[in-house]
PDB file of N, CA and C in Angstrom:
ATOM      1  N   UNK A   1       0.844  -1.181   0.000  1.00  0.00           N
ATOM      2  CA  UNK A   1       0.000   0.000   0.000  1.00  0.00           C
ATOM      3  C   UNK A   1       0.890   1.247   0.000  1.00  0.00           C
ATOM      4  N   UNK A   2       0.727   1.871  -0.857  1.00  0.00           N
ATOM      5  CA  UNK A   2       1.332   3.484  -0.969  1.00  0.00           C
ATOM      6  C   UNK A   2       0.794   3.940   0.445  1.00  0.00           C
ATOM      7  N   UNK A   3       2.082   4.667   0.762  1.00  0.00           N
ATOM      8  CA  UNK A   3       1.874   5.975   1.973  1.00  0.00           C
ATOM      9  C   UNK A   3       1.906   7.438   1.645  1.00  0.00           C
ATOM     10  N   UNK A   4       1.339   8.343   2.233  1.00  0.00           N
ATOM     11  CA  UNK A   4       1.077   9.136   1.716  1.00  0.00           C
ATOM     12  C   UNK A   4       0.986   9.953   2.859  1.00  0.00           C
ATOM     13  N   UNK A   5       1.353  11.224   3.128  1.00  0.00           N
ATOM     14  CA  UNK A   5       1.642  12.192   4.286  1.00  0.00           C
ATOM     15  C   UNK A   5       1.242  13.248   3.886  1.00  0.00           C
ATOM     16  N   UNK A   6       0.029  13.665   4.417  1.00  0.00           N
ATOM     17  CA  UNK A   6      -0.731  15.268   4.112  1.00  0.00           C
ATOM     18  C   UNK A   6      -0.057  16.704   4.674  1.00  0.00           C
ATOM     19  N   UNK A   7      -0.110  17.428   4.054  1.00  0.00           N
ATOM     20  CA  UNK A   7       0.424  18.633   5.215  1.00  0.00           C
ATOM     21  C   UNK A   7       0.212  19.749   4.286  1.00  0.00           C
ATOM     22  N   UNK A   8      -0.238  20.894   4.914  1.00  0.00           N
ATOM     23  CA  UNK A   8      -0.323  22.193   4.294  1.00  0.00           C
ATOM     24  C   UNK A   8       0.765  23.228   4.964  1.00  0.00           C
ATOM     25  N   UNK A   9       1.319  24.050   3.969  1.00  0.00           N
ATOM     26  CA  UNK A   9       2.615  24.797   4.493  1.00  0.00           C
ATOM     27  C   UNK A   9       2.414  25.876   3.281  1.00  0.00           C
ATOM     28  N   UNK A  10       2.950  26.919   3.607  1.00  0.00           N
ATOM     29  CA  UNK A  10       3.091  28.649   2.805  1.00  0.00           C
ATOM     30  C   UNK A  10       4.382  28.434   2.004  1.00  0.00           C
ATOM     31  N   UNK A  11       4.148  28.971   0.906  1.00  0.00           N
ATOM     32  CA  UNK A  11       5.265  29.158   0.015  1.00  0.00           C
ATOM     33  C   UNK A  11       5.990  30.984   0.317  1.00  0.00           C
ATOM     34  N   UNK A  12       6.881  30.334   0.223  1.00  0.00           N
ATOM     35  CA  UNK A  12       7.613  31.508   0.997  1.00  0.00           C
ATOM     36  C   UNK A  12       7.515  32.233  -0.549  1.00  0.00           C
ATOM     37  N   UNK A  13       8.643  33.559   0.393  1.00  0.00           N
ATOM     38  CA  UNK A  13       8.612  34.462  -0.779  1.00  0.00           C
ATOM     39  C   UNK A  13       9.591  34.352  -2.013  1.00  0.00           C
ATOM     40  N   UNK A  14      10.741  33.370  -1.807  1.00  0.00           N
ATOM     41  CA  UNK A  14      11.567  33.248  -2.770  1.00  0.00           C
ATOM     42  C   UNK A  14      10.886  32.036  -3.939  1.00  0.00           C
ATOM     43  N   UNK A  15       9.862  31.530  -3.292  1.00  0.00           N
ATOM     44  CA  UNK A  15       8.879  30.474  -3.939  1.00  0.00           C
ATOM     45  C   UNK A  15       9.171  28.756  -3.264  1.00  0.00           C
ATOM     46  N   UNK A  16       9.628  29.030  -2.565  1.00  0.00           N
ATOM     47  CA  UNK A  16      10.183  27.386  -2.253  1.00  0.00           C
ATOM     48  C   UNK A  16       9.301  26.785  -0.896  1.00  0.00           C
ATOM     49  N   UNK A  17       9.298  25.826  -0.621  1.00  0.00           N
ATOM     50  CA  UNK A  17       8.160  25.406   0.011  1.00  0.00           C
ATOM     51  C   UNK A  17       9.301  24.619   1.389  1.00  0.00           C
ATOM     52  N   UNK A  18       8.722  24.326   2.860  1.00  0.00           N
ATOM     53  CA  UNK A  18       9.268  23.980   3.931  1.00  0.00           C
ATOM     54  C   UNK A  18       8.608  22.782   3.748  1.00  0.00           C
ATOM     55  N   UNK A  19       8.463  21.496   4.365  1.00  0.00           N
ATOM     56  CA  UNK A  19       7.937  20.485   4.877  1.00  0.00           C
ATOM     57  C   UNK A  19       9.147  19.499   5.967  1.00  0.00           C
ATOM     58  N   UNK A  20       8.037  19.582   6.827  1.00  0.00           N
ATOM     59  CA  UNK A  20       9.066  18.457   7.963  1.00  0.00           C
ATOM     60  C   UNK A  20       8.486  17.179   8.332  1.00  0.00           C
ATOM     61  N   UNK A  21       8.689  16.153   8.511  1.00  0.00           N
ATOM     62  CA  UNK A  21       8.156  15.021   8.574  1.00  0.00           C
ATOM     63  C   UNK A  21       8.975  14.318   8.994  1.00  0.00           C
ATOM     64  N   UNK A  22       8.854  13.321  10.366  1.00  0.00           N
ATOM     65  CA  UNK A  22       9.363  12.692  10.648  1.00  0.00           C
ATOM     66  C   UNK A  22      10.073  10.913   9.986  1.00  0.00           C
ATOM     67  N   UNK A  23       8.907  10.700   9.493  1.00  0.00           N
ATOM     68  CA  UNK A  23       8.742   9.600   8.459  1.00  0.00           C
ATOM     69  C   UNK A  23       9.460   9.520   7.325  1.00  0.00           C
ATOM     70  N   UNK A  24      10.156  10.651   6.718  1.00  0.00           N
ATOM     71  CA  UNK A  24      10.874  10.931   5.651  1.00  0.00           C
ATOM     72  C   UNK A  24      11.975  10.730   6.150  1.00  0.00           C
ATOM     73  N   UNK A  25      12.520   9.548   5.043  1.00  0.00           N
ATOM     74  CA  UNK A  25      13.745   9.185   5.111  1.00  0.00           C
ATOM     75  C   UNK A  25      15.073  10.132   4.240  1.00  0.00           C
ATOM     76  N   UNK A  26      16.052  10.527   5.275  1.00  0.00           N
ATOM     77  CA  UNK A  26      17.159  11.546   4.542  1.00  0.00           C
ATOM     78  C   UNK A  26      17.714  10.528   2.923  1.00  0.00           C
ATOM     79  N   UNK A  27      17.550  11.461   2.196  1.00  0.00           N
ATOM     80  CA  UNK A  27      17.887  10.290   0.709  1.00  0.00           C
ATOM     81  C   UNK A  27      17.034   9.831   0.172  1.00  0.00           C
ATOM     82  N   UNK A  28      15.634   9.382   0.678  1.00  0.00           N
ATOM     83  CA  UNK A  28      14.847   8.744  -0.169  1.00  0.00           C
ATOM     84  C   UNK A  28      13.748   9.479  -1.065  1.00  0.00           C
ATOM     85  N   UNK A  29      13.859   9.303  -2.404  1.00  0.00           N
ATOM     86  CA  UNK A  29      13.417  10.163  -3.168  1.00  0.00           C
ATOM     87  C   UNK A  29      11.692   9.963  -3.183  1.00  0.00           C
ATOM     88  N   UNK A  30      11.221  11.031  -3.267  1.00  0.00           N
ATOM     89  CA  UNK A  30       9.562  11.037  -2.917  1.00  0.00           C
ATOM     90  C   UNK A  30       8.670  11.789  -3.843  1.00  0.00           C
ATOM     91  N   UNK A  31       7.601  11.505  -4.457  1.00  0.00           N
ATOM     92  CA  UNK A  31       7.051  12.362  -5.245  1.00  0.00           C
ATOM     93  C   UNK A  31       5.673  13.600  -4.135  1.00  0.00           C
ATOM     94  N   UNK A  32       5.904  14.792  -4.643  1.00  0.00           N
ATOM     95  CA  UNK A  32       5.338  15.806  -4.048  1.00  0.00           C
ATOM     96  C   UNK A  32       3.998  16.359  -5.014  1.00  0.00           C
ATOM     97  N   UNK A  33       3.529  16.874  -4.395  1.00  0.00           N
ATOM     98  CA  UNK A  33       2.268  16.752  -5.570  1.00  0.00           C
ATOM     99  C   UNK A  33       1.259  18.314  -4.846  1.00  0.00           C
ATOM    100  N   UNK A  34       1.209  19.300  -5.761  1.00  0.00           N
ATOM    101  CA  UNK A  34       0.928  20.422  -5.824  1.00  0.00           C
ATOM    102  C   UNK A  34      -0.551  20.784  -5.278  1.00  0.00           C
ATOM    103  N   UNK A  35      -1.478  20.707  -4.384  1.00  0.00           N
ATOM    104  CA  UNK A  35      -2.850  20.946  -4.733  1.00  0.00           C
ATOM    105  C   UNK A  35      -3.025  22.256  -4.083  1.00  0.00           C
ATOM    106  N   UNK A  36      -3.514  23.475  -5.330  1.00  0.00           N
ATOM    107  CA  UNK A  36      -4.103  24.682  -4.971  1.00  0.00           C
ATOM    108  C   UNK A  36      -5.346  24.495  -4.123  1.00  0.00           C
ATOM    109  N   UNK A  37      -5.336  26.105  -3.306  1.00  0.00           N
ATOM    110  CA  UNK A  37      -6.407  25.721  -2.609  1.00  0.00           C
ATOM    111  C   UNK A  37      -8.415  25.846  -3.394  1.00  0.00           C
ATOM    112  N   UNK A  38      -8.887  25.127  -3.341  1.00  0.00           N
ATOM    113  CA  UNK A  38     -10.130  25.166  -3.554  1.00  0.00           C
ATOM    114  C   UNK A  38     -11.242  26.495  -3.154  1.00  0.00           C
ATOM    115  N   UNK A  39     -11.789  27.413  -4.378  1.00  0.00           N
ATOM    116  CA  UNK A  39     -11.986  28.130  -3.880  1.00  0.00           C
ATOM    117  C   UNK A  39     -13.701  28.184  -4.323  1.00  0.00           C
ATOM    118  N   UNK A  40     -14.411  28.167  -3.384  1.00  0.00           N
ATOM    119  CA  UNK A  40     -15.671  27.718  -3.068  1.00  0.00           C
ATOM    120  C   UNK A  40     -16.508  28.345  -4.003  1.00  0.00           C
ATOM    121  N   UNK A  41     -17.578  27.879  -4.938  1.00  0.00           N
ATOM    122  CA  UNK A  41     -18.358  29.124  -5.747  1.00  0.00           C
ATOM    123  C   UNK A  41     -18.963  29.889  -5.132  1.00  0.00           C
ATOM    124  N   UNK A  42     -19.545  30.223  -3.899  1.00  0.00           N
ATOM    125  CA  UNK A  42     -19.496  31.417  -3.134  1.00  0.00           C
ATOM    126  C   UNK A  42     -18.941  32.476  -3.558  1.00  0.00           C
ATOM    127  N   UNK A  43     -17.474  31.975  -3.207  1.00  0.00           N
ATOM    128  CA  UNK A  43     -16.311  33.167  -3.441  1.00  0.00           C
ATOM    129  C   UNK A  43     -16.261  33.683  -4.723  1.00  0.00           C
ATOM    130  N   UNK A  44     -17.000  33.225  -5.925  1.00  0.00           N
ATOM    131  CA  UNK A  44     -16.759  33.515  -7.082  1.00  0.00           C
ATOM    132  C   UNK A  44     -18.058  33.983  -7.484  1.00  0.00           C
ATOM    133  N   UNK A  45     -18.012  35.187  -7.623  1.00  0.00           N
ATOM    134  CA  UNK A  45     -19.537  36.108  -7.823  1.00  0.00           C
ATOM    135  C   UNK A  45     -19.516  36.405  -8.974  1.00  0.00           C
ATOM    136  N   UNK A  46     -20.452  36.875  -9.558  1.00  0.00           N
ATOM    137  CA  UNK A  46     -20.395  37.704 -10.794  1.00  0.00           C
ATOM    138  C   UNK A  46     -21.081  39.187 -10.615  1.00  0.00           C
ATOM    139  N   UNK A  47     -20.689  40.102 -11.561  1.00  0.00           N
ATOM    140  CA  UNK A  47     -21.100  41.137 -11.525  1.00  0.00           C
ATOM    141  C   UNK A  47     -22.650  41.808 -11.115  1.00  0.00           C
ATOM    142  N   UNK A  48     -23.368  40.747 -11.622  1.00  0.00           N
ATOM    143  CA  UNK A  48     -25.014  41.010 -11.203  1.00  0.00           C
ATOM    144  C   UNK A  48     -25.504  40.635 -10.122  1.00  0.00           C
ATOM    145  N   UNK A  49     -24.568  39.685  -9.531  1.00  0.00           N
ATOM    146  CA  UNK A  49     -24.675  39.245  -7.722  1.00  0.00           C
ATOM    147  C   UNK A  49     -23.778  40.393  -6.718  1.00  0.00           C
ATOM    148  N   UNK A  50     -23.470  41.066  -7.580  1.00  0.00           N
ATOM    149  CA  UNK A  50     -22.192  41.711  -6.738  1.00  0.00           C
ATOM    150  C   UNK A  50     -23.284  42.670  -6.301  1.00  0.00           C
ATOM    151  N   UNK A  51     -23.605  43.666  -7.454  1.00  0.00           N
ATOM    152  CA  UNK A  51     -24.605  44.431  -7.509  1.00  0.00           C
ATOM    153  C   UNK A  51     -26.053  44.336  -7.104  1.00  0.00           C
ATOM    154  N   UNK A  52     -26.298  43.572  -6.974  1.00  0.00           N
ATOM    155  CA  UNK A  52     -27.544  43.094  -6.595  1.00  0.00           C
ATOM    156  C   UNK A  52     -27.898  43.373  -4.767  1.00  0.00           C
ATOM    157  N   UNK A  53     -25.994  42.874  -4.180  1.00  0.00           N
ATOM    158  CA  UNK A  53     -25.817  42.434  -2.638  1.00  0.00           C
ATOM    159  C   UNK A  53     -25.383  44.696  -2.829  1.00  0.00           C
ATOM    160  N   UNK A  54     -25.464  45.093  -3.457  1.00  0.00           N
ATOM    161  CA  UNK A  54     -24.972  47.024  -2.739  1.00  0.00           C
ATOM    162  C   UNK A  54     -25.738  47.379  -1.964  1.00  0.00           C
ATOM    163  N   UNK A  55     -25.613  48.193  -1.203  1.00  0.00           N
ATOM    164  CA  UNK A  55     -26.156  49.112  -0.390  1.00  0.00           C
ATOM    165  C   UNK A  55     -27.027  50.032  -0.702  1.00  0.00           C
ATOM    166  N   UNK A  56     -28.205  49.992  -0.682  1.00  0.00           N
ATOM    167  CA  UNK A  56     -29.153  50.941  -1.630  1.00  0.00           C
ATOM    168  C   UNK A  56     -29.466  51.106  -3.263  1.00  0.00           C
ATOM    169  N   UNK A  57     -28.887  50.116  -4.202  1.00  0.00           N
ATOM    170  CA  UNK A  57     -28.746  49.830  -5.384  1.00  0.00           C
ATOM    171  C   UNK A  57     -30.622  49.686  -5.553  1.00  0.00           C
ATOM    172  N   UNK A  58     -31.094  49.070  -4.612  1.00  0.00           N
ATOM    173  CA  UNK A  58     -32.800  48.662  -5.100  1.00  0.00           C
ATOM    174  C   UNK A  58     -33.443  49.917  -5.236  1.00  0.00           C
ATOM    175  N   UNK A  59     -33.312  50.932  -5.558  1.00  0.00           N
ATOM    176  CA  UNK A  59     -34.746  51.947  -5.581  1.00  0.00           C
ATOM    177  C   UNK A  59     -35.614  51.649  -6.049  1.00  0.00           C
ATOM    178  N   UNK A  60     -36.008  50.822  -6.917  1.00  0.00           N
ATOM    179  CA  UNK A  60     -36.826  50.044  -7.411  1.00  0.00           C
ATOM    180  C   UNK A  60     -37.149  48.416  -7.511  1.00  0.00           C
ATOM    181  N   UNK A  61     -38.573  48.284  -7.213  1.00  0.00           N
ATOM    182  CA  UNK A  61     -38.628  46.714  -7.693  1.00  0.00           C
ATOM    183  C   UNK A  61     -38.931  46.272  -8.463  1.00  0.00           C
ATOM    184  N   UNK A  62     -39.534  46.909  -9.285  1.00  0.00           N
ATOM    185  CA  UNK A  62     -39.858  46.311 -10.819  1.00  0.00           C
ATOM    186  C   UNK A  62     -40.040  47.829 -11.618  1.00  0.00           C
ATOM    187  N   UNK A  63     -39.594  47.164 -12.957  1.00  0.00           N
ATOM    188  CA  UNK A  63     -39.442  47.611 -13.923  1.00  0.00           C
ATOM    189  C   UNK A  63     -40.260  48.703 -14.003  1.00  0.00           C
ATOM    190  N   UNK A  64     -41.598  48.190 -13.914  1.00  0.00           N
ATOM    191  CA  UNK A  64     -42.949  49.542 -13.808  1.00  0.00           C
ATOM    192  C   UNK A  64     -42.846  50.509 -13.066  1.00  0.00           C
ATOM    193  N   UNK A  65     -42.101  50.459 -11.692  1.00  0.00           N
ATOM    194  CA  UNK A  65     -41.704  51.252 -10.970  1.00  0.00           C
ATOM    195  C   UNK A  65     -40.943  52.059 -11.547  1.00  0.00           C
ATOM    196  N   UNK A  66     -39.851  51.766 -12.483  1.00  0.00           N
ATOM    197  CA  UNK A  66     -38.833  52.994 -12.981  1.00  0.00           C
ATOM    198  C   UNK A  66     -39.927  53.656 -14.142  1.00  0.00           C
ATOM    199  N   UNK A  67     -40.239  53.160 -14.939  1.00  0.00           N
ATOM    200  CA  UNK A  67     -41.003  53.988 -15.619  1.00  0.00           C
ATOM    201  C   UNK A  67     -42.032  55.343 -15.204  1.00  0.00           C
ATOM    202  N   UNK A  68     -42.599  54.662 -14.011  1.00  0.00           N
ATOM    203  CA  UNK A  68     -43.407  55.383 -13.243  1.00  0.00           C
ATOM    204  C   UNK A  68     -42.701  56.621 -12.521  1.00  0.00           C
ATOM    205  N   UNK A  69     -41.573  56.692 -12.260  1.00  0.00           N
ATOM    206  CA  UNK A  69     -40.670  57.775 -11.717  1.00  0.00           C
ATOM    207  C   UNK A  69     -39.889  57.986 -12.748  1.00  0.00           C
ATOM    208  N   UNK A  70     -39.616  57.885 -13.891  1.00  0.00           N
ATOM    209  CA  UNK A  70     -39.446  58.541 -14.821  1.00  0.00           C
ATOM    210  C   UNK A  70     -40.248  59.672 -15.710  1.00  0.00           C
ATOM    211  N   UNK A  71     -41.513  59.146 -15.610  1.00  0.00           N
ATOM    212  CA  UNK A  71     -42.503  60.085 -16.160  1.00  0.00           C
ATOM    213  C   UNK A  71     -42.926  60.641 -15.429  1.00  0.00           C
ATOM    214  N   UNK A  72     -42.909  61.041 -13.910  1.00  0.00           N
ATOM    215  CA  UNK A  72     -43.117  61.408 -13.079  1.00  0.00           C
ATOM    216  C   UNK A  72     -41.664  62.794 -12.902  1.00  0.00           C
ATOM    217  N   UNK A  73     -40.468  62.288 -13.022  1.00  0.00           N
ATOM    218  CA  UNK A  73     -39.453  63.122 -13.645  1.00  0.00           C
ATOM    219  C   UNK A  73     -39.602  64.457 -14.694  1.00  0.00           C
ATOM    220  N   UNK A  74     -39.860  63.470 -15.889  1.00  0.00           N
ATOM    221  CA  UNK A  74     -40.040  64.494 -16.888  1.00  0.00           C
ATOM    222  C   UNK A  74     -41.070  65.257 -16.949  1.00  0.00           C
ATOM    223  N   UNK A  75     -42.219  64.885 -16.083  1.00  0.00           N
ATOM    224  CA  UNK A  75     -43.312  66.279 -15.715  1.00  0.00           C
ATOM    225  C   UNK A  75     -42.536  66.882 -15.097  1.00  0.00           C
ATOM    226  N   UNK A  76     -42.154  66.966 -13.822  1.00  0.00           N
ATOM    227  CA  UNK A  76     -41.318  67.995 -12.790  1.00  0.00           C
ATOM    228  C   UNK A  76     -40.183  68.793 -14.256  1.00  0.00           C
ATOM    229  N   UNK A  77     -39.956  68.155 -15.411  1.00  0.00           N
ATOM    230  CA  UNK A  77     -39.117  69.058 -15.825  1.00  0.00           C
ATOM    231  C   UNK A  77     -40.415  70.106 -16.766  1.00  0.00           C
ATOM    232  N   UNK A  78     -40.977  69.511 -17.232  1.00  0.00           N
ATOM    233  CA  UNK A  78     -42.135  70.717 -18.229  1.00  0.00           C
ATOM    234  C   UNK A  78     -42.231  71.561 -17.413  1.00  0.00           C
ATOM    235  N   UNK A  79     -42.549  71.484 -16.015  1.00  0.00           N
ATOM    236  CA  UNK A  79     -43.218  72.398 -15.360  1.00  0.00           C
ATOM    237  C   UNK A  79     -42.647  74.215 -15.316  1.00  0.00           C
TER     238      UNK A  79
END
């Protein structure tokens, strides 16, 4: 059975990576294996969810509503 030793560690700033393990034998060659971290679709919004979540962005709830304060607008300008 393959062994296999988990561990998460920061890549430094020169890019090179630390790992310590007791189990690792000095000399014995080992394959290492890269996994980025997983980033949840949560975290990945799009522009119309972004906007949607603003702060006062709703002045309106439907469509009829803007119309309705639009023409309601352009009287206040005839006047």
């Amino acid at each position: 059975m393959q062994q296999a030793i988990r561990a998460t560690t920061i890549v430094r700033p020169d890019g090179t990576l630390a790992l310590s393990a007791p189990q690792l034998v000095p000399g014995e060659v080992v394959e290492v294996i890269i996994l980025f971290p997983e980033h949840p679709d949560s975290l990945r919004r799009s522009a119309v969810d972004i906007l949607r979540d603003a702060p006062g962005q709703r002045a309106f709830a439907t469509a009829e509503d803007v119309t309705t304060y639009l023409s309601e607008e352009r009287d206040a300008w005839e006047r």
